[in-house]
C-alpha atoms as a PDB file:
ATOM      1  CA  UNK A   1      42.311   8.790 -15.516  1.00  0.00           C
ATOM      2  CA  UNK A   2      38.830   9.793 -17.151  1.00  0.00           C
ATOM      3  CA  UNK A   3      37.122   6.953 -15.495  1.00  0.00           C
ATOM      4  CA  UNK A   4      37.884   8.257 -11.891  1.00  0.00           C
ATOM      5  CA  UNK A   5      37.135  11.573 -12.898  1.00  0.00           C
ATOM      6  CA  UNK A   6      33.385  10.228 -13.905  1.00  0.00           C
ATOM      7  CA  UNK A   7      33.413   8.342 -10.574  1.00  0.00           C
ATOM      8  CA  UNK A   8      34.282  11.315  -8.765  1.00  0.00           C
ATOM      9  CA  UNK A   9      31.764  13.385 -10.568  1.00  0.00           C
ATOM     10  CA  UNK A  10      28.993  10.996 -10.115  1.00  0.00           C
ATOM     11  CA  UNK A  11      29.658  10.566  -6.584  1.00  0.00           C
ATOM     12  CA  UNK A  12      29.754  14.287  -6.052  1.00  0.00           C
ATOM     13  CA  UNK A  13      26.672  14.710  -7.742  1.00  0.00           C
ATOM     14  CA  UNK A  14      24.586  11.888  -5.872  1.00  0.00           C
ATOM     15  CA  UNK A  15      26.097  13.486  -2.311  1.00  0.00           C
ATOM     16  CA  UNK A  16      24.693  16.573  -2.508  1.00  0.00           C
ATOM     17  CA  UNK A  17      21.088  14.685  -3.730  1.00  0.00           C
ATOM     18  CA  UNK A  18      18.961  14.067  -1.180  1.00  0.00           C
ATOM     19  CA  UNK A  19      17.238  10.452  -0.858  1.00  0.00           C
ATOM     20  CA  UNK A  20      13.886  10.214  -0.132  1.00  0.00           C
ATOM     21  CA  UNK A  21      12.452   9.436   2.498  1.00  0.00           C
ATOM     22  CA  UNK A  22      10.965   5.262   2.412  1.00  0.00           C
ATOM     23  CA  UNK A  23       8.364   5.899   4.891  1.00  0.00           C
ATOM     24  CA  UNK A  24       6.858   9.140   3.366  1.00  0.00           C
ATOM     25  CA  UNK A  25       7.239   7.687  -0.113  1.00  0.00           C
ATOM     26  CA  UNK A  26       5.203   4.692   0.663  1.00  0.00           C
ATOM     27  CA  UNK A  27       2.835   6.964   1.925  1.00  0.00           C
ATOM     28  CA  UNK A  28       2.427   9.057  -1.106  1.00  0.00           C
ATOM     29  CA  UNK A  29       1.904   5.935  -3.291  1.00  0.00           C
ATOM     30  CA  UNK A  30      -0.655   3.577  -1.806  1.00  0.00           C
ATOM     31  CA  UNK A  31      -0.028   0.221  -2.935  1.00  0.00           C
ATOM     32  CA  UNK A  32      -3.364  -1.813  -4.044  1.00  0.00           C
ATOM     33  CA  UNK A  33      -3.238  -5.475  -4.612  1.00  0.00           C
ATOM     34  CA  UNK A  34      -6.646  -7.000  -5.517  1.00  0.00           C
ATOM     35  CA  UNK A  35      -7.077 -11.077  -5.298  1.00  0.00           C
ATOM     36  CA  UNK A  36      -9.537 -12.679  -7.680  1.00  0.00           C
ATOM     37  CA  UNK A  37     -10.988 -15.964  -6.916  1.00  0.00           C
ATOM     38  CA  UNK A  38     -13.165 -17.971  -9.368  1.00  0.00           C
ATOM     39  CA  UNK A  39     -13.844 -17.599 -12.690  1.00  0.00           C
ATOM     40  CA  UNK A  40     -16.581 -14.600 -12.585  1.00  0.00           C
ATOM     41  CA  UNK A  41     -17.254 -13.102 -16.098  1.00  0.00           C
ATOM     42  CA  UNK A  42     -20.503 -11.452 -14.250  1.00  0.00           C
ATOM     43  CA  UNK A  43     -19.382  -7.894 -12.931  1.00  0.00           C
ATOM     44  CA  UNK A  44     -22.697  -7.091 -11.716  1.00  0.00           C
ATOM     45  CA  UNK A  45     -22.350 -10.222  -9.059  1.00  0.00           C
ATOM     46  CA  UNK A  46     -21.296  -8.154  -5.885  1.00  0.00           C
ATOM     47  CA  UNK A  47     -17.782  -8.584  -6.100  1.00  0.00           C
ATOM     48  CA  UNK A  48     -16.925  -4.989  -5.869  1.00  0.00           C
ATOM     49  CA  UNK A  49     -14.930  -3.989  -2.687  1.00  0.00           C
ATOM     50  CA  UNK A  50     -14.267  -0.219  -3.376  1.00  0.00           C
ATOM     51  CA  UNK A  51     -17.549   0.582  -0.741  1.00  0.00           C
ATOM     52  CA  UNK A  52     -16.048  -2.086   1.600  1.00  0.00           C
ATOM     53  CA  UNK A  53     -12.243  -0.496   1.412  1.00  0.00           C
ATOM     54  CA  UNK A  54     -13.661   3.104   1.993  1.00  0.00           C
ATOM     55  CA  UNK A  55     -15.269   2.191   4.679  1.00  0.00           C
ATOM     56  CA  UNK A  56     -11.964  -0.055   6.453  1.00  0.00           C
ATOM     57  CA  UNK A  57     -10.061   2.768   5.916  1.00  0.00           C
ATOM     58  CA  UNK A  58     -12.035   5.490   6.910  1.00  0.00           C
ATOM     59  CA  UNK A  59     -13.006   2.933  10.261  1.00  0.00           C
ATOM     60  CA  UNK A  60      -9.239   2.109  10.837  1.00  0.00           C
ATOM     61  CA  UNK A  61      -7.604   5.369   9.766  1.00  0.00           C
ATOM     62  CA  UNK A  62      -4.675   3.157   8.145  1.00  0.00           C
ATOM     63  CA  UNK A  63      -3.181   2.179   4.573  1.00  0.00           C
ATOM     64  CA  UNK A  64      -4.445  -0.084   2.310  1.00  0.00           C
ATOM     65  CA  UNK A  65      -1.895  -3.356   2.053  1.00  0.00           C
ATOM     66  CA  UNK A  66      -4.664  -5.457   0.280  1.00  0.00           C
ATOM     67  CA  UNK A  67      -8.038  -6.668  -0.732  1.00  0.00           C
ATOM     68  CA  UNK A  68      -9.500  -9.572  -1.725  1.00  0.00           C
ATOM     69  CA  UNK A  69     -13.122 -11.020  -1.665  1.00  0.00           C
ATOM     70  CA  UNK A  70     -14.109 -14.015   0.235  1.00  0.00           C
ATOM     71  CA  UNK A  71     -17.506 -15.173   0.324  1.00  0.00           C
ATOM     72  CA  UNK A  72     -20.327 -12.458   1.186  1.00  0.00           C
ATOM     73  CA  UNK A  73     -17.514  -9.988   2.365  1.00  0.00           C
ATOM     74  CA  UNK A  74     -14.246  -8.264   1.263  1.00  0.00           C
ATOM     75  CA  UNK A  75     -11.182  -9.083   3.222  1.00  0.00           C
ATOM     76  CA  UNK A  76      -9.300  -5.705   3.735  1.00  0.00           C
ATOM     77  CA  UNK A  77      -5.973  -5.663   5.218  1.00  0.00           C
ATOM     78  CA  UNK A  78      -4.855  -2.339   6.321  1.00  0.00           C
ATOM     79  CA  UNK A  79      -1.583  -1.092   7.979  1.00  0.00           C
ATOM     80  CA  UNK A  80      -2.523   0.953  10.984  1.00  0.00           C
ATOM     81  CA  UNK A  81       0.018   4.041  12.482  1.00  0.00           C
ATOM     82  CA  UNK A  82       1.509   3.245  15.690  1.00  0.00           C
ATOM     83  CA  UNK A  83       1.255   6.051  18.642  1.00  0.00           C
ATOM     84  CA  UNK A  84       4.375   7.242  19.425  1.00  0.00           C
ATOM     85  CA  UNK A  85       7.255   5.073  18.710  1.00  0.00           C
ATOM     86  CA  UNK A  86       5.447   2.506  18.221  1.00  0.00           C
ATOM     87  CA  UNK A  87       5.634  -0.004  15.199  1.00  0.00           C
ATOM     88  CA  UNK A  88       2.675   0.182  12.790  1.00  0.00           C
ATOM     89  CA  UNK A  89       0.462  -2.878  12.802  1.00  0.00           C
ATOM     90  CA  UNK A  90      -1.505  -5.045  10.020  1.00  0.00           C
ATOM     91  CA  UNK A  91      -5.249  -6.015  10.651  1.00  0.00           C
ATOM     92  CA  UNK A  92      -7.561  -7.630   7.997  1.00  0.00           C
ATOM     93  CA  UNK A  93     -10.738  -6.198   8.731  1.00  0.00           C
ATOM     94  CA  UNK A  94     -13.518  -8.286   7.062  1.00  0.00           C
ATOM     95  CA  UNK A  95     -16.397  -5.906   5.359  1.00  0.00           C
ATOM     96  CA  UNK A  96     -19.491  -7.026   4.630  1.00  0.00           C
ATOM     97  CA  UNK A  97     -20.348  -6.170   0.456  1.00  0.00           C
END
């Protein structure tokens, strides 16, 4: 008998709580994965992509998914608003470091 009360209370209680929304939550939190490659002890060796992921985002007007560095440039991979109804849409854009 107590243990469907506490069922019953608990569902009551998550009924009248709103969920949050997935898309404006993923908004609010960007999500930043950064891919090393090599060994580099040396962080004075160019391997800093902050510059190159202003300037992807502020080019693309999108999210940042990802960066990684890859050769002279910094791979960033954005996810770009659709118009409309439209889905959004991934592009790596490669920036030069």
């Amino acid at each position: 008998m107590a243990s469907s009360l506490i069922i019953a209370s608990i569902a009551a209680g998550l009924a009248g709580s709103p969920m949050p929304d997935a898309v404006a939550f993923a908004q609010a939190l960007p999500v930043v994965r950064v891919q090393a490659q090599g060994n580099n002890k040396n962080r004075n060796d160019g391997g800093d992509c902050r510059a190159a992921v202003a300037q992807a985002l502020q080019q693309s007007g999108g999210t940042l998914l990802s960066v990684r560095p890859s050769g002279g440039q910094c791979l960033v991979t954005v996810l770009i608003p659709g118009k409309g109804n439209a889905r959004p849409r991934k592009e790596t854009i490669p920036v030069p470091r």
